[in-house]
N, C-alpha and C. Protein backbone atom coordinates (compact mmCIF):
# COMPACT_ATOMS: atom_id res chain seq x y z
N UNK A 1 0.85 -1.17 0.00
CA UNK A 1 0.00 0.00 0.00
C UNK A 1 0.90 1.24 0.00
N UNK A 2 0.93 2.32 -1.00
CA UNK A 2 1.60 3.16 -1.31
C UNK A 2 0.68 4.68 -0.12
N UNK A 3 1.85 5.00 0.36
CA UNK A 3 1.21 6.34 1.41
C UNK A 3 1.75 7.59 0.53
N UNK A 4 0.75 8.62 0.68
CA UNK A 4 1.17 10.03 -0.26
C UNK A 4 1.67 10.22 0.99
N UNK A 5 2.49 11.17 0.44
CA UNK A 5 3.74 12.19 1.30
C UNK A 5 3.58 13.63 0.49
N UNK A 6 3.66 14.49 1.42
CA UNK A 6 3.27 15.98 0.72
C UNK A 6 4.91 16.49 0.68
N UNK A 7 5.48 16.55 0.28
CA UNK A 7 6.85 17.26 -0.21
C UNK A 7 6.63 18.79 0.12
N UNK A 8 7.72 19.30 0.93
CA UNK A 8 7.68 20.56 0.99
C UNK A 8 8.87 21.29 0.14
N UNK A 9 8.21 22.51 -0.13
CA UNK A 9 9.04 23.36 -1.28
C UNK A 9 10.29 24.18 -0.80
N UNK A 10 11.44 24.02 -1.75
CA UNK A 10 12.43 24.73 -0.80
C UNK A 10 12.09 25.90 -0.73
N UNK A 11 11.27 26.88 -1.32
CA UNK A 11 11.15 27.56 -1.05
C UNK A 11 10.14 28.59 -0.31
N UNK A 12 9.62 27.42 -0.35
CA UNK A 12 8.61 27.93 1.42
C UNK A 12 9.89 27.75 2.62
N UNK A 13 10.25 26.48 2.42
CA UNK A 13 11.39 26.12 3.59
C UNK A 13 12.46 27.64 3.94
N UNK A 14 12.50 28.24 2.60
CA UNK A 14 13.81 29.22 2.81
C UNK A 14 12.62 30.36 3.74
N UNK A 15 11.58 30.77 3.31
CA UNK A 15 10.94 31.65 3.83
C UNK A 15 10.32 31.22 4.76
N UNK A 16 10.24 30.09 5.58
CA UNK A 16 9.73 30.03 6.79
C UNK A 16 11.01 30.23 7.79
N UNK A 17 13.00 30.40 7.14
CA UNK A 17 13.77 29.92 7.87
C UNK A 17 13.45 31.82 8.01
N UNK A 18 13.36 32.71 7.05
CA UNK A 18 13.55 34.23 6.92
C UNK A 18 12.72 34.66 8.11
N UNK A 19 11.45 34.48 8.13
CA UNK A 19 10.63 34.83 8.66
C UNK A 19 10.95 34.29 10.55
N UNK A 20 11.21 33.09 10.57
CA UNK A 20 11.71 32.62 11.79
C UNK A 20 12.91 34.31 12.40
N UNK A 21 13.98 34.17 11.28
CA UNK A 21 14.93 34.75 11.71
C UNK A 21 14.42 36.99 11.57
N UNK A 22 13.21 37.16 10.98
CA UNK A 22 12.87 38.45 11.71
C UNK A 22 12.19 38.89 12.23
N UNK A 23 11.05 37.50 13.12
CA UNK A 23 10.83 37.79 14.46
C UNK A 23 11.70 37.83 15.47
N UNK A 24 12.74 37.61 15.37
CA UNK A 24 13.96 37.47 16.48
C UNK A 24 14.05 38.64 17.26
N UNK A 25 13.94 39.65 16.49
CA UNK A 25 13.94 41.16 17.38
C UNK A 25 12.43 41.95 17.92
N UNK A 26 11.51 40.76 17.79
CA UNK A 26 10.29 41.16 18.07
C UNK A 26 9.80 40.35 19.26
N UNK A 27 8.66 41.37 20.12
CA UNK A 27 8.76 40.74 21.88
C UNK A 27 7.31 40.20 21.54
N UNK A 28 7.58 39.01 21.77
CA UNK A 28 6.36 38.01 21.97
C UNK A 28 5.38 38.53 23.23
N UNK A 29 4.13 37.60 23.08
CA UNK A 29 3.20 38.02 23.99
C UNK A 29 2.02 36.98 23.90
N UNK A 30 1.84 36.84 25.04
CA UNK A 30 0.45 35.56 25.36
C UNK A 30 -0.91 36.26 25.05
N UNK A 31 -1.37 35.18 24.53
CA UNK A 31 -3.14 36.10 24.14
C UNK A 31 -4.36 34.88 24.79
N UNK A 32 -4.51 35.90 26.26
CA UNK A 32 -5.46 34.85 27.03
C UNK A 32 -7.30 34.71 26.83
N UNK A 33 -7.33 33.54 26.61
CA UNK A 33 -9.39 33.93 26.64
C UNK A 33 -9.61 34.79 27.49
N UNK A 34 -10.73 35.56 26.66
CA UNK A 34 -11.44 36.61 27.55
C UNK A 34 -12.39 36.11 28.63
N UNK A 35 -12.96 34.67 28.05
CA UNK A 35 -14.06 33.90 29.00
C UNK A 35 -13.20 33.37 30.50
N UNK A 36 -12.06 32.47 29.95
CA UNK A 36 -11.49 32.07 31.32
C UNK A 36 -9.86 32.43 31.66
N UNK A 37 -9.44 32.75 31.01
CA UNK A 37 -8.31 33.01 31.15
C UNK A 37 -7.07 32.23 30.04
N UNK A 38 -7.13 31.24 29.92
CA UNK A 38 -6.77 30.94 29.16
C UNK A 38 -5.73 30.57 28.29
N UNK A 39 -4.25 30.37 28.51
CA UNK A 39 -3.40 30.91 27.08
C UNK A 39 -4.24 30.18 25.77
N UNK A 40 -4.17 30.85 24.42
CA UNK A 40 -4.68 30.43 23.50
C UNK A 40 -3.90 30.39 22.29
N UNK A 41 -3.07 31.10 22.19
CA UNK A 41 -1.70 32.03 21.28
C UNK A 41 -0.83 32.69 21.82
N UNK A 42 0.39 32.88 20.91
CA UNK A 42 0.89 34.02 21.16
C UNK A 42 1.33 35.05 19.56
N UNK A 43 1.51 36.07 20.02
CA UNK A 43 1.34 37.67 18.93
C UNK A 43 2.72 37.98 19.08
N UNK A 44 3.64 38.34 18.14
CA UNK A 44 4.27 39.45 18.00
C UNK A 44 3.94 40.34 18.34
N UNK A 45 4.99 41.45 18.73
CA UNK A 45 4.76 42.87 18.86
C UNK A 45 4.14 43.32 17.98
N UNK A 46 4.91 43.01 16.35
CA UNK A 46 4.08 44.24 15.13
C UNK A 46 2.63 43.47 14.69
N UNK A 47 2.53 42.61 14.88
CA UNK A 47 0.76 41.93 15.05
C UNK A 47 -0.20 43.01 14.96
N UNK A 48 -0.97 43.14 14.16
CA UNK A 48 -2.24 44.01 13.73
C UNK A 48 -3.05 43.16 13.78
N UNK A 49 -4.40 44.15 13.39
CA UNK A 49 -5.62 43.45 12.82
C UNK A 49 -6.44 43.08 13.95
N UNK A 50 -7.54 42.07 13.67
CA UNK A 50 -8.04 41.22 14.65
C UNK A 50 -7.83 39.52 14.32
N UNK A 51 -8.21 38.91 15.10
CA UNK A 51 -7.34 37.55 15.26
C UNK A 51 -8.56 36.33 15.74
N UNK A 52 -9.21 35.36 15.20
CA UNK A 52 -10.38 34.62 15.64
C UNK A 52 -9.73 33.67 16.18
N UNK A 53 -9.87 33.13 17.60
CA UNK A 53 -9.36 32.10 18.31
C UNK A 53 -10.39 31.25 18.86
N UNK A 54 -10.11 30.01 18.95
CA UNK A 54 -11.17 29.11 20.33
C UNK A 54 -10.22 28.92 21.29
N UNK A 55 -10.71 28.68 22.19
CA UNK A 55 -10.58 28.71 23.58
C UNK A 55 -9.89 26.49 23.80
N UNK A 56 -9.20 26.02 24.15
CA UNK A 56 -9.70 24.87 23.82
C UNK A 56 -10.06 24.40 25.25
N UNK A 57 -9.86 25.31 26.49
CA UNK A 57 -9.98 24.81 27.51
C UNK A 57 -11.76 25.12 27.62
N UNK A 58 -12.43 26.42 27.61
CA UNK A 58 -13.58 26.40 27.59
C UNK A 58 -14.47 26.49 26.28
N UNK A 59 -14.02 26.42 25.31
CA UNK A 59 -14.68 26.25 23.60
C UNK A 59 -15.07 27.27 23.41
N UNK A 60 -15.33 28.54 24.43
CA UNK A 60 -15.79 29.77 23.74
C UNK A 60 -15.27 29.95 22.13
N UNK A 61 -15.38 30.65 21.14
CA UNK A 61 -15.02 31.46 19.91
C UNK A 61 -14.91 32.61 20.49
N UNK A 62 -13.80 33.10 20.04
CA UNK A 62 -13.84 35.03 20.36
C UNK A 62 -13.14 35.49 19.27
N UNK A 63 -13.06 36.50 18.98
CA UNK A 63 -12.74 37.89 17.96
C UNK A 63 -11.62 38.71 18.48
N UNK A 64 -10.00 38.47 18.76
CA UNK A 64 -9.82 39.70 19.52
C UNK A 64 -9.15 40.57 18.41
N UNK A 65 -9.34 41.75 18.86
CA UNK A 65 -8.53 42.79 18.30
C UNK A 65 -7.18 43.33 18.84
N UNK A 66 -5.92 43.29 18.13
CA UNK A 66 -4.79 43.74 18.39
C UNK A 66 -4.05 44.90 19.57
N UNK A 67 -5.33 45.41 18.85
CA UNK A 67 -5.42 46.79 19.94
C UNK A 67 -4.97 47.40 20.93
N UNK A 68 -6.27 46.23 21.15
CA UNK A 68 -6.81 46.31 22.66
C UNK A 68 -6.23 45.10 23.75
N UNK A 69 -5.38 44.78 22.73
CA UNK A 69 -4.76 43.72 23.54
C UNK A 69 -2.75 44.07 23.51
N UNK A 70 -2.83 44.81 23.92
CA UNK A 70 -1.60 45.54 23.62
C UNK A 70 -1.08 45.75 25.24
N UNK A 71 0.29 45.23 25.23
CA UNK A 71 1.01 46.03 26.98
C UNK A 71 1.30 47.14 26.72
N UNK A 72 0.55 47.68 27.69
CA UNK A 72 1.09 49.38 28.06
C UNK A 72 2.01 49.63 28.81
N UNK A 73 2.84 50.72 29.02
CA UNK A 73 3.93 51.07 29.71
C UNK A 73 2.84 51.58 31.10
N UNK A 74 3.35 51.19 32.60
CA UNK A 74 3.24 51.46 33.13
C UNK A 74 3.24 53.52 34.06
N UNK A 75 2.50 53.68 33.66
CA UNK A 75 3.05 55.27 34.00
C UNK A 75 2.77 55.89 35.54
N UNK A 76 4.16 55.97 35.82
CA UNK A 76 4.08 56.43 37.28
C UNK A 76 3.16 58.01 37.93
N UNK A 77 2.57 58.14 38.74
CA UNK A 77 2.12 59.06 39.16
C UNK A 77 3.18 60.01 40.16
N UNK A 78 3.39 60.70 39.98
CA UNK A 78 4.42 61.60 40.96
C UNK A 78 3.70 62.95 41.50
C-alpha cells in the first residue's frame, strides 16, 4: 500500500527559515481567553488586525482585536 507524502518546497522552507529569523527582534506576547483566562496564542509585537481564536480549555469562539490587547507602559504618578 503506497502512502502520499506531501513534499515541501524549498522555497517555502527558505521563507519560513527568513521569517523565523525576523521575528527574532520582536517581543512576543500571550493572548489569554477573555471567558477564562486561558493561554490560546501568542502575537508578536508588530501583530495588527483582529485575530479569531477558540478557547480549547472552555470552547468559547472570540474575535480579539490587536489593539486592545496591547502592553502598556506602566506610567508612574508623581
Amino acid at each position: 500500500m503506497a502512502y502520499y507524502t506531501k513534499t515541501v518546497n524549498e522555497y517555502a522552507r527558505f521563507r519560513a527559515q527568513v521569517s523565523r529569523e525576523e521575528a527574532q527582534e520582536f517581543v512576543e506576547r500571550e493572548l489569554k481567553c477573555p471567558e477564562c483566562g486561558f493561554i490560546v496564542a501568542a502575537a508578536f509585537s508588530d501583530a495588527t488586525g483582529h485575530f479569531k481564536i477558540k478557547c480549547q480549555k472552555c470552547k468559547s469562539i472570540s474575535v480579539l482585536n490587536f489593539a486592545y490587547f496591547r502592553r502598556q507602559k506602566l506610567r508612574h504618578k508623581h
